[in-house]
C-alpha atoms as a PDB file:
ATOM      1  CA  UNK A   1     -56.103 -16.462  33.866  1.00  0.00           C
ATOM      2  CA  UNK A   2     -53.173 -18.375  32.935  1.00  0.00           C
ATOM      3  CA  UNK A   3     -54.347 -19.817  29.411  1.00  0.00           C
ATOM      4  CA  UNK A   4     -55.173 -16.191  28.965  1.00  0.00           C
ATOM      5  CA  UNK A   5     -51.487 -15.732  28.341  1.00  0.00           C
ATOM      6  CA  UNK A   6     -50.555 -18.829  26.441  1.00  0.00           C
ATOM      7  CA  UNK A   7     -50.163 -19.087  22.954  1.00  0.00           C
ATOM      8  CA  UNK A   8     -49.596 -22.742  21.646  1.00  0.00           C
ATOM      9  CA  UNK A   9     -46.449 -23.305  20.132  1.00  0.00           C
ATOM     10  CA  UNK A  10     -43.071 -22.440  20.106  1.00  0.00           C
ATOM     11  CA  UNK A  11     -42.502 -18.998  19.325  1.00  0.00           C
ATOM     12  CA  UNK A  12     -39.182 -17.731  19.805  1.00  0.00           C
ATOM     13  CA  UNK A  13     -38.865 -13.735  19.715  1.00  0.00           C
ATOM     14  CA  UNK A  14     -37.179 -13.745  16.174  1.00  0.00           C
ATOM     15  CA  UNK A  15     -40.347 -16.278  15.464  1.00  0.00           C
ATOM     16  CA  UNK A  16     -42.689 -13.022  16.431  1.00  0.00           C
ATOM     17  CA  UNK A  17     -40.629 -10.845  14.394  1.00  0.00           C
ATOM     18  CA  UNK A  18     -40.730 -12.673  11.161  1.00  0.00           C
ATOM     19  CA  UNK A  19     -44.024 -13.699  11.504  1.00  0.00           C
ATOM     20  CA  UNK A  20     -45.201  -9.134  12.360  1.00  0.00           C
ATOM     21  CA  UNK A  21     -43.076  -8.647   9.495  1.00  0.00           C
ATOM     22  CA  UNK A  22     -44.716 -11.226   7.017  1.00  0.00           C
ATOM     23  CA  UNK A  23     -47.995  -9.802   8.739  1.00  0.00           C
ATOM     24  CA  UNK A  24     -47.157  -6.259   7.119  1.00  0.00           C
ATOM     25  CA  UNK A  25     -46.640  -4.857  11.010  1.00  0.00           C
ATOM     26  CA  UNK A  26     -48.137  -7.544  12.910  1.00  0.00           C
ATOM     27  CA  UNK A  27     -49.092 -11.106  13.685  1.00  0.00           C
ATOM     28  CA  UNK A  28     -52.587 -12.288  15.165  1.00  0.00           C
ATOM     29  CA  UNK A  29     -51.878 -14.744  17.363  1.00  0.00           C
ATOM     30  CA  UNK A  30     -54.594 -17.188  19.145  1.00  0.00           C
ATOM     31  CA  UNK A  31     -54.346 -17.634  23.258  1.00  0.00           C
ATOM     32  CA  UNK A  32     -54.928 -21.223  24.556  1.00  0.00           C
ATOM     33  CA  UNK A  33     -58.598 -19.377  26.112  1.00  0.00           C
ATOM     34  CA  UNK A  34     -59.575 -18.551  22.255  1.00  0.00           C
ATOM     35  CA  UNK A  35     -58.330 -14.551  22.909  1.00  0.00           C
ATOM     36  CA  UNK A  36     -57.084 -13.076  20.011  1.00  0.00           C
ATOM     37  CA  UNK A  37     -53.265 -11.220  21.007  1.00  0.00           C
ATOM     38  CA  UNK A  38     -51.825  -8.602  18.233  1.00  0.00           C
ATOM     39  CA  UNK A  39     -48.154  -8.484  18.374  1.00  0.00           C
ATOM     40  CA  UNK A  40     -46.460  -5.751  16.834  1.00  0.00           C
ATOM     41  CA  UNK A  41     -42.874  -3.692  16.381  1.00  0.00           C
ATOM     42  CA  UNK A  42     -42.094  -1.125  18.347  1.00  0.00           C
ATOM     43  CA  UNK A  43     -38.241  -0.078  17.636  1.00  0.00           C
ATOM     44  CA  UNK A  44     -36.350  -3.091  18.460  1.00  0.00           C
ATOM     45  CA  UNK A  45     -39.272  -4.318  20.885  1.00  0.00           C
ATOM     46  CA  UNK A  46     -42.111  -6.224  20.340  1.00  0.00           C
ATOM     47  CA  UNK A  47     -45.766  -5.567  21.732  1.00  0.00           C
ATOM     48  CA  UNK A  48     -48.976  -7.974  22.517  1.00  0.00           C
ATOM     49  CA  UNK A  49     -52.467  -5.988  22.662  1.00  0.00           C
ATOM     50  CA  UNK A  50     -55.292  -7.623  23.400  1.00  0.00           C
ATOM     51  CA  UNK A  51     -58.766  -7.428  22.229  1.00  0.00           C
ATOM     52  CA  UNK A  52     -59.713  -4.497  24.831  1.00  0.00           C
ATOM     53  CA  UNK A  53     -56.682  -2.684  23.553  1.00  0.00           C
ATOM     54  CA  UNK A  54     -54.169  -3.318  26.707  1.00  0.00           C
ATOM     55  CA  UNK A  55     -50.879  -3.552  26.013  1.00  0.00           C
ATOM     56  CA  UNK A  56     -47.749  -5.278  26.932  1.00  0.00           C
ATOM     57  CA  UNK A  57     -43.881  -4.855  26.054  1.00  0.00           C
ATOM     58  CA  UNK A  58     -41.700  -8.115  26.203  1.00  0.00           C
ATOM     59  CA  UNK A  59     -39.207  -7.118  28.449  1.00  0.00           C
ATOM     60  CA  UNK A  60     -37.072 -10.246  28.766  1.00  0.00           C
ATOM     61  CA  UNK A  61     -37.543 -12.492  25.354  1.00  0.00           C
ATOM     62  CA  UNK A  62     -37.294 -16.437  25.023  1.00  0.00           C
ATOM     63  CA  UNK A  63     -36.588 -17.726  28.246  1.00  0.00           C
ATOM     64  CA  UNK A  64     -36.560 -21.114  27.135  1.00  0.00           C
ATOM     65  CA  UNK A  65     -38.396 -24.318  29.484  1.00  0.00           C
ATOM     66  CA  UNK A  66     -39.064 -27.389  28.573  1.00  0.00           C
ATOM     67  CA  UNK A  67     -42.454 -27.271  27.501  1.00  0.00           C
ATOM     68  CA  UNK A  68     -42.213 -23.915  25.322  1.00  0.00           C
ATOM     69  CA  UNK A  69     -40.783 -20.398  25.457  1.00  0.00           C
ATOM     70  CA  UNK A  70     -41.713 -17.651  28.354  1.00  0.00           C
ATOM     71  CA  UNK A  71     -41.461 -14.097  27.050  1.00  0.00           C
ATOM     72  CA  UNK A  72     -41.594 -11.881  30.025  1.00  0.00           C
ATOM     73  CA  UNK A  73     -43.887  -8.716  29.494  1.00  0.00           C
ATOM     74  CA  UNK A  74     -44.363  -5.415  31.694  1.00  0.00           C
ATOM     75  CA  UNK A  75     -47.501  -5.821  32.816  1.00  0.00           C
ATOM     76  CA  UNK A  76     -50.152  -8.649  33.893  1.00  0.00           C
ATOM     77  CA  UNK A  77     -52.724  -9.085  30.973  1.00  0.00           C
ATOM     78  CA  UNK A  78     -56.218  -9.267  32.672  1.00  0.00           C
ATOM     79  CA  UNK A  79     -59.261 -11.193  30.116  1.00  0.00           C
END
């Protein structure tokens, strides 16, 4: 379940937000399982969806680790 909520990279929130604006509204983004995750604007918030149309909020952006960038979301995304 874990690699269903990794993206590879390092994606910082204002990475997500230039990359849904350069998207026209949103950015398709590849999980380390091969999931496709939408992330999109939502007033000064960003949104993942996944492919069965669940969706998540980041609530607490780039908490930064050593081996990448945790964005904390509202809700547990189930594959």
């Amino acid at each position: 379940m874990l690699t269903y909520h990794v993206v590879p990279g390092t994606l910082t929130a204002k990475d997500l937000m230039e990359q849904i604006k350069a998207g026209g509204g949103k950015a398709e983004l590849k999980t380390v399982q091969g999931e496709p995750l939408t992330a999109t604007e939502k007033g000064k918030a960003i949104v993942i969806t996944d492919s069965k149309g669940d969706a998540a909020t980041v609530t607490i952006p780039n908490v930064m680790q050593s081996n990448g960038v945790i964005h904390v979301v509202n809700t547990v995304m189930l594959p």
